[in-house]
N, C-alpha and C. Protein backbone atom coordinates (compact mmCIF):
# COMPACT_ATOMS: atom_id res chain seq x y z
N UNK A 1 0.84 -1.18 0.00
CA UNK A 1 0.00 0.00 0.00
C UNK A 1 0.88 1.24 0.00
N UNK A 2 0.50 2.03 -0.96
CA UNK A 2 1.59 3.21 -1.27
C UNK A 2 0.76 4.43 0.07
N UNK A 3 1.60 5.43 0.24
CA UNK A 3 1.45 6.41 0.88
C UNK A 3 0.31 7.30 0.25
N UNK A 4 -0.57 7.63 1.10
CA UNK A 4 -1.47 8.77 0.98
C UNK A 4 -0.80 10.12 0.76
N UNK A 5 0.50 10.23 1.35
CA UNK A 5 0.91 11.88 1.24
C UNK A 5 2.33 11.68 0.83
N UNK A 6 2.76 12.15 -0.34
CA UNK A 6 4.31 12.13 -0.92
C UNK A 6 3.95 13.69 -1.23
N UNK A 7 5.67 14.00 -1.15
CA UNK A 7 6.01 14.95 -1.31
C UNK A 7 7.01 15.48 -2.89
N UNK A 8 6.31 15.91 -3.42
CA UNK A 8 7.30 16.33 -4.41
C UNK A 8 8.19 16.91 -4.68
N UNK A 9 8.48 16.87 -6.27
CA UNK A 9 10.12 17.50 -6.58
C UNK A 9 10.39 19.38 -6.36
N UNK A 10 9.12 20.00 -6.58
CA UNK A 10 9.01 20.88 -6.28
C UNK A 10 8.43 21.47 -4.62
N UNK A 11 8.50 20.76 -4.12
CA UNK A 11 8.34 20.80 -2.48
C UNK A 11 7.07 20.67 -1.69
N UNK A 12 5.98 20.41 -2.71
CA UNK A 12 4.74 20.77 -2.60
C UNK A 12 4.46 19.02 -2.15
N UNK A 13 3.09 18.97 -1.41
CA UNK A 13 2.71 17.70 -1.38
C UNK A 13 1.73 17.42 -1.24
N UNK A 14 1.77 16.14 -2.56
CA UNK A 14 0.55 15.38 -2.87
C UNK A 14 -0.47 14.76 -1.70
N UNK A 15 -1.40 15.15 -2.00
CA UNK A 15 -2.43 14.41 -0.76
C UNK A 15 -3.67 13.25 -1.34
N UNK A 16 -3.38 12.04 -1.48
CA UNK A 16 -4.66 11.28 -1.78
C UNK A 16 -5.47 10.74 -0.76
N UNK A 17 -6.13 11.37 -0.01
CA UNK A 17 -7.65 11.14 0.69
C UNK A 17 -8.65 10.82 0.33
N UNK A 18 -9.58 9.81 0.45
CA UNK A 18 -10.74 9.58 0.26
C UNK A 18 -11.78 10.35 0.24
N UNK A 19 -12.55 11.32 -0.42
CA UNK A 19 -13.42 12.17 0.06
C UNK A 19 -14.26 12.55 1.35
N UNK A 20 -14.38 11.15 1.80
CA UNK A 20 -14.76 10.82 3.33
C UNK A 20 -14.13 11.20 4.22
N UNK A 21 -13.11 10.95 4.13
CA UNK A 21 -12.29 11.14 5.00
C UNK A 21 -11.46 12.91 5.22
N UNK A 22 -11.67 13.24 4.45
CA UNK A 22 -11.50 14.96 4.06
C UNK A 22 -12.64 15.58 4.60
N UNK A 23 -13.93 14.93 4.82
CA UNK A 23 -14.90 15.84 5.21
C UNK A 23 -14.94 15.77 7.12
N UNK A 24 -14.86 14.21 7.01
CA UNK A 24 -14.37 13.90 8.67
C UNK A 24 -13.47 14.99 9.17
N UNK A 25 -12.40 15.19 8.56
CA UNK A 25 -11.37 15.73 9.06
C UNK A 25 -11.77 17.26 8.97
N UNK A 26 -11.92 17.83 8.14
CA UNK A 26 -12.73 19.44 7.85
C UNK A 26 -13.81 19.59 8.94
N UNK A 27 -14.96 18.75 8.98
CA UNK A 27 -16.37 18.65 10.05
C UNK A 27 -15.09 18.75 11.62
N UNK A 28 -14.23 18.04 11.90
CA UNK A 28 -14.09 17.80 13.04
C UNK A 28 -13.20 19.40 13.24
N UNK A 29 -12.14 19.76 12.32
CA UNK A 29 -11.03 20.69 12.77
C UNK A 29 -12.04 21.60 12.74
N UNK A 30 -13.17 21.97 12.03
CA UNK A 30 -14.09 23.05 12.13
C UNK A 30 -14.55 23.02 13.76
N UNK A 31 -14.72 21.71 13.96
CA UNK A 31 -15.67 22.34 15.59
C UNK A 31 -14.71 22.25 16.27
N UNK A 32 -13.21 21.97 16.78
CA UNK A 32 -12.20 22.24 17.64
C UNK A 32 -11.77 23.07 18.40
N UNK A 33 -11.80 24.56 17.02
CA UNK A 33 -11.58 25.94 17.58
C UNK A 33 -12.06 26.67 18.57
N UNK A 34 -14.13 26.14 18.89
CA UNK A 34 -14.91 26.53 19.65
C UNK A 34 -14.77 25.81 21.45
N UNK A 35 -14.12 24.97 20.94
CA UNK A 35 -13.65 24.46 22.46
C UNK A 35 -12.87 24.52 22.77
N UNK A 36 -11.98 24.95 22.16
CA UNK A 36 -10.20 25.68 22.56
C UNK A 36 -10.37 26.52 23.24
N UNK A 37 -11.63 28.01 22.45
CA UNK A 37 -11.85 29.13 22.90
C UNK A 37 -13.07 28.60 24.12
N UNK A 38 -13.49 28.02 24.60
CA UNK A 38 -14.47 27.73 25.69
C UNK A 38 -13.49 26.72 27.20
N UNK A 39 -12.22 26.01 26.31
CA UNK A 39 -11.59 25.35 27.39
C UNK A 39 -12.67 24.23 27.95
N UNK A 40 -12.82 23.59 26.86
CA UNK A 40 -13.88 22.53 26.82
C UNK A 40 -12.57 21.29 27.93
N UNK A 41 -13.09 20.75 28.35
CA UNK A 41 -12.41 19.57 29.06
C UNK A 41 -11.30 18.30 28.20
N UNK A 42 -12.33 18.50 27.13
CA UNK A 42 -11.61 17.53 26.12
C UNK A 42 -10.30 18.54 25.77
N UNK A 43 -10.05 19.20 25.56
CA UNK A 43 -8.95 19.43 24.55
C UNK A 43 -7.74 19.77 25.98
N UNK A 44 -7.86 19.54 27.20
CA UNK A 44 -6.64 19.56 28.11
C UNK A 44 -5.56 19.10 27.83
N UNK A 45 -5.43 17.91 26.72
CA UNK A 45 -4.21 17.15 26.48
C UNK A 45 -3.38 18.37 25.57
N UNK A 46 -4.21 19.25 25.28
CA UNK A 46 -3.50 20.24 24.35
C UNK A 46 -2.43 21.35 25.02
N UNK A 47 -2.88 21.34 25.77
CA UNK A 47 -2.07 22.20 27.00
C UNK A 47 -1.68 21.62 28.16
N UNK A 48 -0.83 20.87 28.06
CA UNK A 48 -0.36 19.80 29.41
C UNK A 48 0.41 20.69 30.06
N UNK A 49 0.38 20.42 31.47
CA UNK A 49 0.85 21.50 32.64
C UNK A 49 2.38 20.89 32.44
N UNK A 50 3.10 22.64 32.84
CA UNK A 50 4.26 22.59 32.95
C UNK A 50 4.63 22.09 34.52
N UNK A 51 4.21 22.83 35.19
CA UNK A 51 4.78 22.47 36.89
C UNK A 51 3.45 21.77 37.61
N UNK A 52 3.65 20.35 37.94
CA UNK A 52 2.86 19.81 39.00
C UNK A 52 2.45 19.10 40.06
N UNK A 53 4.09 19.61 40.61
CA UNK A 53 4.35 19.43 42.13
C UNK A 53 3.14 20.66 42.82
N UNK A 54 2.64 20.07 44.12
CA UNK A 54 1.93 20.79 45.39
C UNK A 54 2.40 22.14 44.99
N UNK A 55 3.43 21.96 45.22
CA UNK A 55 3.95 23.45 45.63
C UNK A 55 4.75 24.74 44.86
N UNK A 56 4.01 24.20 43.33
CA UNK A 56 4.36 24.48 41.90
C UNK A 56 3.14 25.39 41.56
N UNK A 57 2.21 25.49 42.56
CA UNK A 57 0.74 26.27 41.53
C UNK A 57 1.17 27.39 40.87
N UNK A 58 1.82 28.36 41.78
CA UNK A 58 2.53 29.85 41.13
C UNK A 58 2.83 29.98 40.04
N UNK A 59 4.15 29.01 39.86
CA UNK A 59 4.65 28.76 38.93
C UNK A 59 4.03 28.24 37.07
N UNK A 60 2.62 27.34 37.96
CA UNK A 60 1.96 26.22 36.70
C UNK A 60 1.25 28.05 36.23
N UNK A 61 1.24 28.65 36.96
CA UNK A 61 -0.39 29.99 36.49
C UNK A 61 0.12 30.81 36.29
N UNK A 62 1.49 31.07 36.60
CA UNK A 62 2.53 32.36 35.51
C UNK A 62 2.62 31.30 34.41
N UNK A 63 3.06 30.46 34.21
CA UNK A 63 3.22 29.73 32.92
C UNK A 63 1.83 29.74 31.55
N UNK A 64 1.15 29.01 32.60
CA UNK A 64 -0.71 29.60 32.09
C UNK A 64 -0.73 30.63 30.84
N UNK A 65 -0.33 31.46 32.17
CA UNK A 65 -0.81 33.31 31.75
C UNK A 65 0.88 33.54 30.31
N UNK A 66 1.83 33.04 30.49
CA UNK A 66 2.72 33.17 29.23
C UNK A 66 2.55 32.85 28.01
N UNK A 67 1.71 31.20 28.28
CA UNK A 67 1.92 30.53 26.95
C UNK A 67 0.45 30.19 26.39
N UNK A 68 -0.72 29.83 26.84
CA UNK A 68 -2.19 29.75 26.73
C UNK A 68 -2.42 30.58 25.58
N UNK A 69 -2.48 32.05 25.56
CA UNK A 69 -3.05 32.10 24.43
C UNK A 69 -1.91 32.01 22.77
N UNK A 70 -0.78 31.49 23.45
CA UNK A 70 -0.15 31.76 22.05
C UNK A 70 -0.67 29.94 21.60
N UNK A 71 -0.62 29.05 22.64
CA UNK A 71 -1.47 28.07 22.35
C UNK A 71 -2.26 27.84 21.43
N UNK A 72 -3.28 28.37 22.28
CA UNK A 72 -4.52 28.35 21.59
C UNK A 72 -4.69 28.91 19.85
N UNK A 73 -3.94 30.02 19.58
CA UNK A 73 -3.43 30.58 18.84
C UNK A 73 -3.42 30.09 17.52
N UNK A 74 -1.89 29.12 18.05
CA UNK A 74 -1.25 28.12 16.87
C UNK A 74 -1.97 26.96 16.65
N UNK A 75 -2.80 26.53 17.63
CA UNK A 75 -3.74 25.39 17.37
C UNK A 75 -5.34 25.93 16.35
N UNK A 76 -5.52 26.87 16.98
CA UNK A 76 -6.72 27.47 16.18
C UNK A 76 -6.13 27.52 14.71
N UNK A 77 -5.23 28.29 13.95
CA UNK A 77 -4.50 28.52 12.61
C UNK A 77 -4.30 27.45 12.13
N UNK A 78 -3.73 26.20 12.98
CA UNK A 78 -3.33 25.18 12.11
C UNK A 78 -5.04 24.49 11.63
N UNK A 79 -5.53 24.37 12.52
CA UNK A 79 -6.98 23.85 12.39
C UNK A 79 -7.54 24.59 11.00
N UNK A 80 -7.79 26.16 11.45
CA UNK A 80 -8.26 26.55 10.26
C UNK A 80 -7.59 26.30 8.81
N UNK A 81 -6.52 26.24 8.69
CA UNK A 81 -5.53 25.58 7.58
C UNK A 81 -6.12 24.44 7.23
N UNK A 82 -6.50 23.44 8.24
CA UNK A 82 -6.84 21.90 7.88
C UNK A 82 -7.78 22.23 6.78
N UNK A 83 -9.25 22.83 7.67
CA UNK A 83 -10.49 23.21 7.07
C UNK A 83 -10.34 23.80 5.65
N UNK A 84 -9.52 25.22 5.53
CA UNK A 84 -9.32 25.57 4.48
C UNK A 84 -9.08 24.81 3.33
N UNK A 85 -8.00 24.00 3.50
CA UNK A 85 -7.49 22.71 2.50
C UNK A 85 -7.20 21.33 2.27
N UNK A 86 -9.28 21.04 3.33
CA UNK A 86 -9.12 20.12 3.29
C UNK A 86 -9.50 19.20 1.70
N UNK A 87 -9.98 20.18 1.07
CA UNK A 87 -10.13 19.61 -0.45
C UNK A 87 -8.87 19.53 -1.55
N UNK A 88 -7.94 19.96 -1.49
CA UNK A 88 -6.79 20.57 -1.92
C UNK A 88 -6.30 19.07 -2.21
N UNK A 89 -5.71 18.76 -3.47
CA UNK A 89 -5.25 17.87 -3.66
C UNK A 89 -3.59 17.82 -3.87
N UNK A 90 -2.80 19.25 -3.32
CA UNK A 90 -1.49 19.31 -2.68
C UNK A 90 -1.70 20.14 -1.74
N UNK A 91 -0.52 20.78 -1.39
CA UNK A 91 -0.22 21.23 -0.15
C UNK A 91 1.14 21.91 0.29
N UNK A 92 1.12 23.21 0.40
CA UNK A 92 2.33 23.82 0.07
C UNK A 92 3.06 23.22 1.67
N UNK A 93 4.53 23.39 1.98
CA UNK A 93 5.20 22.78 3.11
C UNK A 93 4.65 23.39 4.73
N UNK A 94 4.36 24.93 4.53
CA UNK A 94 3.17 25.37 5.88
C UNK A 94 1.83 24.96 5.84
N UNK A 95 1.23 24.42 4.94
CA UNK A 95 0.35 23.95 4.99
C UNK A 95 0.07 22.19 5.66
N UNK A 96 1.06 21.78 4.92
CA UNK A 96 1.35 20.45 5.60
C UNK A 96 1.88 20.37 6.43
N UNK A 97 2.41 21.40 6.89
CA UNK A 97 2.52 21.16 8.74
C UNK A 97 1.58 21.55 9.58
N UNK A 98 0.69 22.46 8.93
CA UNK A 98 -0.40 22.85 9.77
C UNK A 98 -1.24 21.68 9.65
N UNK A 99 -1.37 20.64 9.04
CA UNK A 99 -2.31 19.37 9.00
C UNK A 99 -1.70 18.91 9.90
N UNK A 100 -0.30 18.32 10.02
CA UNK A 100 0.23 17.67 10.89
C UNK A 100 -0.28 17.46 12.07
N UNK A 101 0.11 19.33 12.72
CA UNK A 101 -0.46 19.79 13.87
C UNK A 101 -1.88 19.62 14.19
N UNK A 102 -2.62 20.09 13.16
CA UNK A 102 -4.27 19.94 13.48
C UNK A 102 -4.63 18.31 13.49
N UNK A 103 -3.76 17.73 12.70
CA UNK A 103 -4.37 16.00 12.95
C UNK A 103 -3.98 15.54 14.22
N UNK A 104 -2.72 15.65 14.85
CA UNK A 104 -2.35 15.58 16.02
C UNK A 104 -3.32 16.15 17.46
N UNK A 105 -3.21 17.49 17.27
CA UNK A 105 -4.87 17.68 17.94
C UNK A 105 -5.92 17.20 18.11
N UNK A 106 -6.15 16.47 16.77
CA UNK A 106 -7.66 15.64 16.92
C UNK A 106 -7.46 14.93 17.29
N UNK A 107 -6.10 14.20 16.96
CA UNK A 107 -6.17 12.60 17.82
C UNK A 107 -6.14 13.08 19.31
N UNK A 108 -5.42 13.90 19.76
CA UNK A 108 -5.25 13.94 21.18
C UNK A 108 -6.78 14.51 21.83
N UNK A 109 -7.52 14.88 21.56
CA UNK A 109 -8.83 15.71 21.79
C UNK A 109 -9.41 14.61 21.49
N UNK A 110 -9.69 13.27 20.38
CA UNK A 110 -10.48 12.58 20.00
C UNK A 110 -9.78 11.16 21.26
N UNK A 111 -8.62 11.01 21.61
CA UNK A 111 -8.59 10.36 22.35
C UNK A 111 -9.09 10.27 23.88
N UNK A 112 -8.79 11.68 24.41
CA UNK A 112 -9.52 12.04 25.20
C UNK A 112 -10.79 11.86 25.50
N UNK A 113 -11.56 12.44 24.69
CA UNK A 113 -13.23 12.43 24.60
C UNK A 113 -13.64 10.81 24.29
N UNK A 114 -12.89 9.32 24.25
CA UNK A 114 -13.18 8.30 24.23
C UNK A 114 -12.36 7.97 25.13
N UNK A 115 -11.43 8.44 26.23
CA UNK A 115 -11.27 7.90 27.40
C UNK A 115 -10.07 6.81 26.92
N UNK A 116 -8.95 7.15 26.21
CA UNK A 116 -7.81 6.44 25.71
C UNK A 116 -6.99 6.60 26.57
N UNK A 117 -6.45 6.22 27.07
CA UNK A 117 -5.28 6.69 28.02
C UNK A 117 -4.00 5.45 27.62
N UNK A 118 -3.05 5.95 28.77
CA UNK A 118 -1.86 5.18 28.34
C UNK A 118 -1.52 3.50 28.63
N UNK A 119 -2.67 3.50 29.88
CA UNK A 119 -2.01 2.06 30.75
C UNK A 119 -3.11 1.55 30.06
N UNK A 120 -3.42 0.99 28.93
CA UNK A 120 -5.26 0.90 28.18
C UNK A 120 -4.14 -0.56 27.57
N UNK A 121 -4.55 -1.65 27.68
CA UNK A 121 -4.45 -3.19 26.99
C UNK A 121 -5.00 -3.07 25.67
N UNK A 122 -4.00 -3.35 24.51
CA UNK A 122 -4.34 -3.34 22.91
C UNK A 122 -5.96 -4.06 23.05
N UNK A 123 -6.70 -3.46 22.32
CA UNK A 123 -7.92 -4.10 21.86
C UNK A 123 -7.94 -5.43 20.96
N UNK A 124 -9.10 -6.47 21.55
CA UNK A 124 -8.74 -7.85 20.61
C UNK A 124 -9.20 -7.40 18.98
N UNK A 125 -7.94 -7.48 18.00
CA UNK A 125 -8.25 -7.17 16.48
C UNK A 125 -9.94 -7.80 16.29
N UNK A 126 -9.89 -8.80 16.39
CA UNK A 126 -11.17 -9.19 16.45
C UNK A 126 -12.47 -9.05 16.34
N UNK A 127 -12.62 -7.71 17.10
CA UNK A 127 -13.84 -6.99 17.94
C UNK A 127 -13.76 -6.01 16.98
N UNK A 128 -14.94 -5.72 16.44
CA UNK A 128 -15.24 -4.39 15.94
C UNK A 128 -15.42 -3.17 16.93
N UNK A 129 -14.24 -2.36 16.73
CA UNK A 129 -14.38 -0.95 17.80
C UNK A 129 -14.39 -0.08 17.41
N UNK A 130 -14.99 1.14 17.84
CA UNK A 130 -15.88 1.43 18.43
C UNK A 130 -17.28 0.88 18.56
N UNK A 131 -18.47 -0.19 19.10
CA UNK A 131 -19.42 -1.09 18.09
C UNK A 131 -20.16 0.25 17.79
N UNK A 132 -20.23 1.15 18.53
CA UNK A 132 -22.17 2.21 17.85
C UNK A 132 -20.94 3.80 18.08
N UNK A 133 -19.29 4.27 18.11
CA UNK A 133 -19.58 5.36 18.19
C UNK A 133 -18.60 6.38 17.13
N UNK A 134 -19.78 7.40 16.74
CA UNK A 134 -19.64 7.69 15.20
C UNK A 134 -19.00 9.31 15.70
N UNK A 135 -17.75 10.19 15.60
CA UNK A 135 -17.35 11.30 15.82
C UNK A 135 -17.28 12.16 14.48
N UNK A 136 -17.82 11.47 13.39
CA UNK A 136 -17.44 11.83 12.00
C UNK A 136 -18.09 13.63 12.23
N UNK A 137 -19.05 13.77 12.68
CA UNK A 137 -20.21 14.92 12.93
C UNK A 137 -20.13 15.71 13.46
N UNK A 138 -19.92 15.45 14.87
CA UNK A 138 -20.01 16.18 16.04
C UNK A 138 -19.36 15.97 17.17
N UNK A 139 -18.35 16.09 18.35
CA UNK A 139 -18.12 15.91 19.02
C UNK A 139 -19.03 15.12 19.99
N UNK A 140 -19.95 16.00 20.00
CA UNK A 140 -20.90 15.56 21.18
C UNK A 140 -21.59 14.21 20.92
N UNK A 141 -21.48 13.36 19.79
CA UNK A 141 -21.66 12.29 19.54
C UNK A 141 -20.65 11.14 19.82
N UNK A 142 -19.69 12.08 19.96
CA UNK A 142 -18.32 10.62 20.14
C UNK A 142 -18.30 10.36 21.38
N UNK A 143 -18.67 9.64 22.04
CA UNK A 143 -18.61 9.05 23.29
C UNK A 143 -18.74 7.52 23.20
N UNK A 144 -18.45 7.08 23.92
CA UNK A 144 -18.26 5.61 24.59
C UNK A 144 -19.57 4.71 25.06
């Protein structure tokens, strides 16, 4: 199976996506931004605390107050980038890093909001998973 995304001679890169899968990805980076800016619960993995020893709060909420909105910022832009091109059948080299970033987001926001964590036992191949849950839409549908 060849690669979905090569990069060409002129620096630009090819993207073959399924149409489906371009709209998944557009539908989802579209509703992201609104819970970045609301500090929805799900997207915490996006901003993982710097200091979190007891006796670090000071420290974790000057940090907060430094880096949060440039955060939010670069996550919102890359997102909107996704959305923008998610039909685009290349992709100039800031552009494909802004997918990078915004796909990375979703997984970490989409893992979250299904309760993935790290100490989690591989699923039996076997088993059809998720059996009933569909995030293609809406956030508020992806649950467990």
């Amino acid at each position: 199976m060849s690669s979905p995304i090569k990069r060409r001679r002129d620096g630009r890169y090819v993207v073959r996506l399924d149409a489906n899968a371009r709209v998944v990805l557009a539908n989802l980076a579209a509703q992201l931004p609104e819970a970045l800016a609301t500090r929805d619960p799900m997207v915490r993995r996006l901003f993982p605390p710097a200091y979190t020893a007891d006796d670090q709060t000071a420290a974790e909420r000057d940090y907060r107050e430094l880096v949060d909105n440039a955060l939010v910022n670069h996550h919102t832009r890359s997102l909107e980038t996704l959305v923008a091109t998610a039909e685009a059948e290349s992709l100039s080299e800031e552009e494909f890093a802004a997918w990078l970033d915004a796909v990375g987001s979703l997984r970490l926001v989409l893992g979250t909001r299904i309760d993935v964590h790290e100490d989690m036992e591989a699923p039996d191949p076997r088993i059809r998973w998720p059996p009933s849950t569909d995030c293609s839409s809406s956030w508020a549908s992806c649950s467990t």
